[in-house]
Protein backbone atom coordinates (compact mmCIF):
# COMPACT_ATOMS: atom_id res chain seq x y z
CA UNK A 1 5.28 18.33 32.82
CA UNK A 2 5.86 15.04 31.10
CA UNK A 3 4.58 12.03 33.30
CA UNK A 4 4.87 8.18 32.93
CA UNK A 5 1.93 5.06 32.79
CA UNK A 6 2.49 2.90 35.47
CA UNK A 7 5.20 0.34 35.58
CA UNK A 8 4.39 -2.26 33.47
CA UNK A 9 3.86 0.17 30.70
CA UNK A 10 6.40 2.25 28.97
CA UNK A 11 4.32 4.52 27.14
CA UNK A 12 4.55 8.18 27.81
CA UNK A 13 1.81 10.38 29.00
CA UNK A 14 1.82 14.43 29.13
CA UNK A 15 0.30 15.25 32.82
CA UNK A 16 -1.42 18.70 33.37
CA UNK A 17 -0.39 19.30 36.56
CA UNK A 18 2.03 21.63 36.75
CA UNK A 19 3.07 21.08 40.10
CA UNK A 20 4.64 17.76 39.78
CA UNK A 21 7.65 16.51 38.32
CA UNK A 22 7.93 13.11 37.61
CA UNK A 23 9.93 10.83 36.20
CA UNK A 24 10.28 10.22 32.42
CA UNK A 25 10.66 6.94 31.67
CA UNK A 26 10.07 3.22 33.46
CA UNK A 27 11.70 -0.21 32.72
CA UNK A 28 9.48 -3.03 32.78
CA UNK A 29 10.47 -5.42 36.12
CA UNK A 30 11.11 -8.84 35.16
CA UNK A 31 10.52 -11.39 38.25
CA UNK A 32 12.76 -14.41 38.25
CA UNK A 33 11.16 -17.86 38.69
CA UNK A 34 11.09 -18.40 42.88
CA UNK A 35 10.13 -22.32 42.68
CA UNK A 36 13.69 -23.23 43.41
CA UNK A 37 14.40 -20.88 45.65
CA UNK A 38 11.25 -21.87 47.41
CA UNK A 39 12.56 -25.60 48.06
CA UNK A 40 15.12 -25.28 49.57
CA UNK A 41 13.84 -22.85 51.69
CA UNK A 42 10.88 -25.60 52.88
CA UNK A 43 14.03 -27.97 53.19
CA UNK A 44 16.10 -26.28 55.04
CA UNK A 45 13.27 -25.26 57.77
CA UNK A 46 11.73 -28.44 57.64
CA UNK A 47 13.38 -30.31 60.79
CA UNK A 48 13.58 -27.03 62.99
CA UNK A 49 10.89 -26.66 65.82
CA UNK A 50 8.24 -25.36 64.83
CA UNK A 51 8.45 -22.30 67.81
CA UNK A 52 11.57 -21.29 65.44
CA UNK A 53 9.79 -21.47 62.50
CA UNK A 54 7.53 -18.75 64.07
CA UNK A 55 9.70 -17.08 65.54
CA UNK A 56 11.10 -16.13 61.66
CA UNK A 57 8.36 -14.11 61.23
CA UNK A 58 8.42 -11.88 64.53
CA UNK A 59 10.24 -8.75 64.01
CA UNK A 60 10.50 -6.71 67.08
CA UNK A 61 11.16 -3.06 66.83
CA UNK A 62 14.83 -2.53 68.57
CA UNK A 63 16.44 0.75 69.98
CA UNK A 64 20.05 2.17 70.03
CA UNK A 65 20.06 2.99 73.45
CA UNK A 66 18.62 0.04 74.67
CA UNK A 67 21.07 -2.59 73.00
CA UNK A 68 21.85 -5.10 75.43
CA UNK A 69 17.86 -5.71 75.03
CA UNK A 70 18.04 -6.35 71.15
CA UNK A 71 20.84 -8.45 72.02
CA UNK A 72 18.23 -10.47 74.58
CA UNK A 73 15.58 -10.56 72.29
CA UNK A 74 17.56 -11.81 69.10
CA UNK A 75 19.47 -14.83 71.48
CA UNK A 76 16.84 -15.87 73.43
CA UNK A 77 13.75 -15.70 71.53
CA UNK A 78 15.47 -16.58 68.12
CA UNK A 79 13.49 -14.15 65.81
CA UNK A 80 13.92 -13.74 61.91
CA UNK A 81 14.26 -10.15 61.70
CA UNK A 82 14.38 -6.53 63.85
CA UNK A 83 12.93 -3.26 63.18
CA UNK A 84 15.34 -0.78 64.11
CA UNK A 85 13.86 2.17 65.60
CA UNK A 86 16.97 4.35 66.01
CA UNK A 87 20.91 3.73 65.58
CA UNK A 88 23.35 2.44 68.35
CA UNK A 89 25.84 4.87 66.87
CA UNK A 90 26.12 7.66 64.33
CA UNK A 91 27.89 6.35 61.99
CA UNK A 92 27.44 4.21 58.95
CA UNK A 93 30.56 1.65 59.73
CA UNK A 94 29.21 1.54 63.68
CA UNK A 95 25.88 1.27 62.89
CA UNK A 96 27.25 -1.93 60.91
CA UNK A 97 29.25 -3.84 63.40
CA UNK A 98 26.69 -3.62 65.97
CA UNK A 99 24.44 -5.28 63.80
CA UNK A 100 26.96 -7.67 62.83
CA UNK A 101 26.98 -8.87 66.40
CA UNK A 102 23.24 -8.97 66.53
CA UNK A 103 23.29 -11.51 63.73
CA UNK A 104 26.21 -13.27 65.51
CA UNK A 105 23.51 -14.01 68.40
CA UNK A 106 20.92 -15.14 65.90
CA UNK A 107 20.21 -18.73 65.87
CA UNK A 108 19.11 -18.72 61.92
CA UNK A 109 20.85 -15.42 60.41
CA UNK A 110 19.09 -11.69 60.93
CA UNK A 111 17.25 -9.80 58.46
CA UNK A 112 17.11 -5.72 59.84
CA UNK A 113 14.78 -3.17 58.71
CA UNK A 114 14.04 0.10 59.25
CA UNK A 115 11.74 2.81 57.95
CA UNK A 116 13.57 5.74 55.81
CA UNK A 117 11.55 7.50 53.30
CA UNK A 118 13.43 10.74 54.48
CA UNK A 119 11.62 14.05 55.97
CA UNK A 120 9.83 13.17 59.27
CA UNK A 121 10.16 9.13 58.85
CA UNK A 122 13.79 8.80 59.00
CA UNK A 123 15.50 6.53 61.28
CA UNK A 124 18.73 6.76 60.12
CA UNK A 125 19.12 10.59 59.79
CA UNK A 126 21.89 10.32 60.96
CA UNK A 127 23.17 9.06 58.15
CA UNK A 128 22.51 11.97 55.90
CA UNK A 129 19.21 13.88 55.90
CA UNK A 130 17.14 13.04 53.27
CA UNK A 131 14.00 15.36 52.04
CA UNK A 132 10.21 13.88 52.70
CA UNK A 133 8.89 12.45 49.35
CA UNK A 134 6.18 15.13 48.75
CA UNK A 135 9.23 17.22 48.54
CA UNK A 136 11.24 15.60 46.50
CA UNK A 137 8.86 14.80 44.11
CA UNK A 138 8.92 18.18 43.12
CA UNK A 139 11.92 18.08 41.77
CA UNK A 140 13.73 16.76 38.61
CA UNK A 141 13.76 12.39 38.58
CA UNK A 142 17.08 12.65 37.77
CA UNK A 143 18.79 14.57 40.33
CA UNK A 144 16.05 12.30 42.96
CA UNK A 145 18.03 9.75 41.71
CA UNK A 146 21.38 10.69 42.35
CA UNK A 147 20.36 11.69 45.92
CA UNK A 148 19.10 8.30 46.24
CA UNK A 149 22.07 6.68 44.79
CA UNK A 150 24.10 8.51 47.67
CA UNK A 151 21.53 7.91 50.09
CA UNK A 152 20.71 4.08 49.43
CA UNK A 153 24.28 2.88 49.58
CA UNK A 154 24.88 4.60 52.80
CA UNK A 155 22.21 3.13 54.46
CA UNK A 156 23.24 -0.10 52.63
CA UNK A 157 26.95 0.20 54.14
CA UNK A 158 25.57 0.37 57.67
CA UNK A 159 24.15 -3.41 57.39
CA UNK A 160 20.16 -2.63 57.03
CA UNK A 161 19.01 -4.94 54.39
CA UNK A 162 14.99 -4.06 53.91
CA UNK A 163 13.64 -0.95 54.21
CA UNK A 164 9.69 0.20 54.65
CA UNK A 165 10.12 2.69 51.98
CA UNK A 166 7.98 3.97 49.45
CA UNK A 167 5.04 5.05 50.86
CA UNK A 168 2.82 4.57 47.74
CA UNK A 169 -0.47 5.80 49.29
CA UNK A 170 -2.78 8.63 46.63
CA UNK A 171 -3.56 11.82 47.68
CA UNK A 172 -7.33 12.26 47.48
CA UNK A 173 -8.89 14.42 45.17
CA UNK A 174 -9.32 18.33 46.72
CA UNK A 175 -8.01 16.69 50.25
CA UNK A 176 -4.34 17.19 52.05
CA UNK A 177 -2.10 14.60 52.86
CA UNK A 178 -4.32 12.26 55.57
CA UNK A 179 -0.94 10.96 56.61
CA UNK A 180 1.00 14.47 57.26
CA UNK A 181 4.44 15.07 57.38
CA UNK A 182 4.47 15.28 53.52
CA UNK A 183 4.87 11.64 53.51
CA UNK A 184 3.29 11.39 50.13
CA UNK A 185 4.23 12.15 46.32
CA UNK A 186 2.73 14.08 44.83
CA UNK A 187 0.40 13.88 41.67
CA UNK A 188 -2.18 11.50 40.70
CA UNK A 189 -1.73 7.47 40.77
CA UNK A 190 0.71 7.44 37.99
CA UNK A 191 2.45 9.96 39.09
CA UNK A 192 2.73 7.89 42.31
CA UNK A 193 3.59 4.89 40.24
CA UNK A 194 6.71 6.46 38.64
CA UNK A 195 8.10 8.09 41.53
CA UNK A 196 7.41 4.79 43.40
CA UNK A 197 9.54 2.80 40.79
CA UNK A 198 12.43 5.38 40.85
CA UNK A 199 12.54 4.55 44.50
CA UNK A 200 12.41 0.95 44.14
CA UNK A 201 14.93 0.52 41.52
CA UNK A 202 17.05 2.63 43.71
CA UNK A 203 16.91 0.51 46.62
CA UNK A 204 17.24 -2.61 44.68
CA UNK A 205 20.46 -1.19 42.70
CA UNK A 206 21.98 -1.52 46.45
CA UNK A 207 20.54 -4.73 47.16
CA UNK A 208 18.32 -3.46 50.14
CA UNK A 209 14.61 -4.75 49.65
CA UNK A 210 12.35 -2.46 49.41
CA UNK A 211 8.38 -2.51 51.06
CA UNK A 212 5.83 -0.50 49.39
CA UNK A 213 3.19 0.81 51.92
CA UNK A 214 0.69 2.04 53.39
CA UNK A 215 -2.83 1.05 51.50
């Protein structure tokens, strides 16, 4: 099974485990300069109070069938962000205008996330199911990435803009998955690298931020 070095290597590597599948090849991510993005940032937040300026980094966890709530909490307590827990509705264009109106409420604009790294930690499955990692990572990179492709800019098209997705976590050595749920990769930790950067750079391609986890 041909592997991959981690990500800011290109070089290829020839795994012996014949279990995994992973993906063959990495492009090196290049980070823009954030200085100026930075200032006027600190500008702009500069003359709110400073309970607002907290409040940016409070993300509550918010549920579909308890809406008129999220609506509450983003009006009255002025957050930055929400975690959304399950839908309002089933579909993609629903799931979107109720979060449109969420932002509507917010004093300083919204930022929603949710967690969807597919099998048991989906919150949008209603969206499309999408297999667990361990599971997919068994399979050939490039048909992961066209599921993703499919997958990403639905969840995209219903509004969510960061998602807690991949779970980048190592299997130990002659242990199971402490997690469960096939939750992680599988393979060794560049294994877990190159799946990891298949699933960033599928997220990004979408323009949904992505949040590696657990450690």
């Amino acid at each position: 099974t041909t592997d991959i070095s981690p990500a800011a290597s290109t070089d290829a590597v020839t795994s012996t485990d014949p279990t995994t599948t992973a993906p063959t090849s990495v492009a090196p991510t290049t980070v823009a300069p954030l200085d100026a993005a930075r200032a006027r940032v600190t500008a702009c937040v500069q003359g709110w109070p400073v309970r607002d300026r907290i409040a940016l980094t409070v993300w509550p966890a918010v549920y579909g069938d308890r809406w008129p709530q999220a609506q509450a909490i983003v009006r009255d307590l002025r957050v930055g962000g929400v975690v959304l827990m399950s839908p309002p509705v089933a579909t993609a264009e629903g799931i979107a205008a109720h979060l449109d109106g969420l932002e509507a409420l917010s004093a300083h604009g919204l930022l929603v996330a949710t967690d969807e790294e597919g099998g048991d930690v989906q919150r949008l499955r209603a969206l499309g199911a999408l297999a667990s990692q361990e599971a997919l990572s068994a399979r050939p990179a490039d048909e992961v990435r066209a599921l993703l492709a499919v997958h990403t800019a639905a969840v995209k098209a219903s509004g969510v803009d960061v998602v807690f997705v991949p779970v980048v976590d190592v299997r130990p050595k002659g242990g199971g998955d402490p997690l469960g749920d096939g939750r992680l990769f599988r393979g060794d930790a560049q294994q877990v690298t190159a799946w990891a950067q298949l699933y960033v750079d599928s997220w990004l391609a979408v323009g949904v931020t992505p949040v590696l986890k657990h450690f």
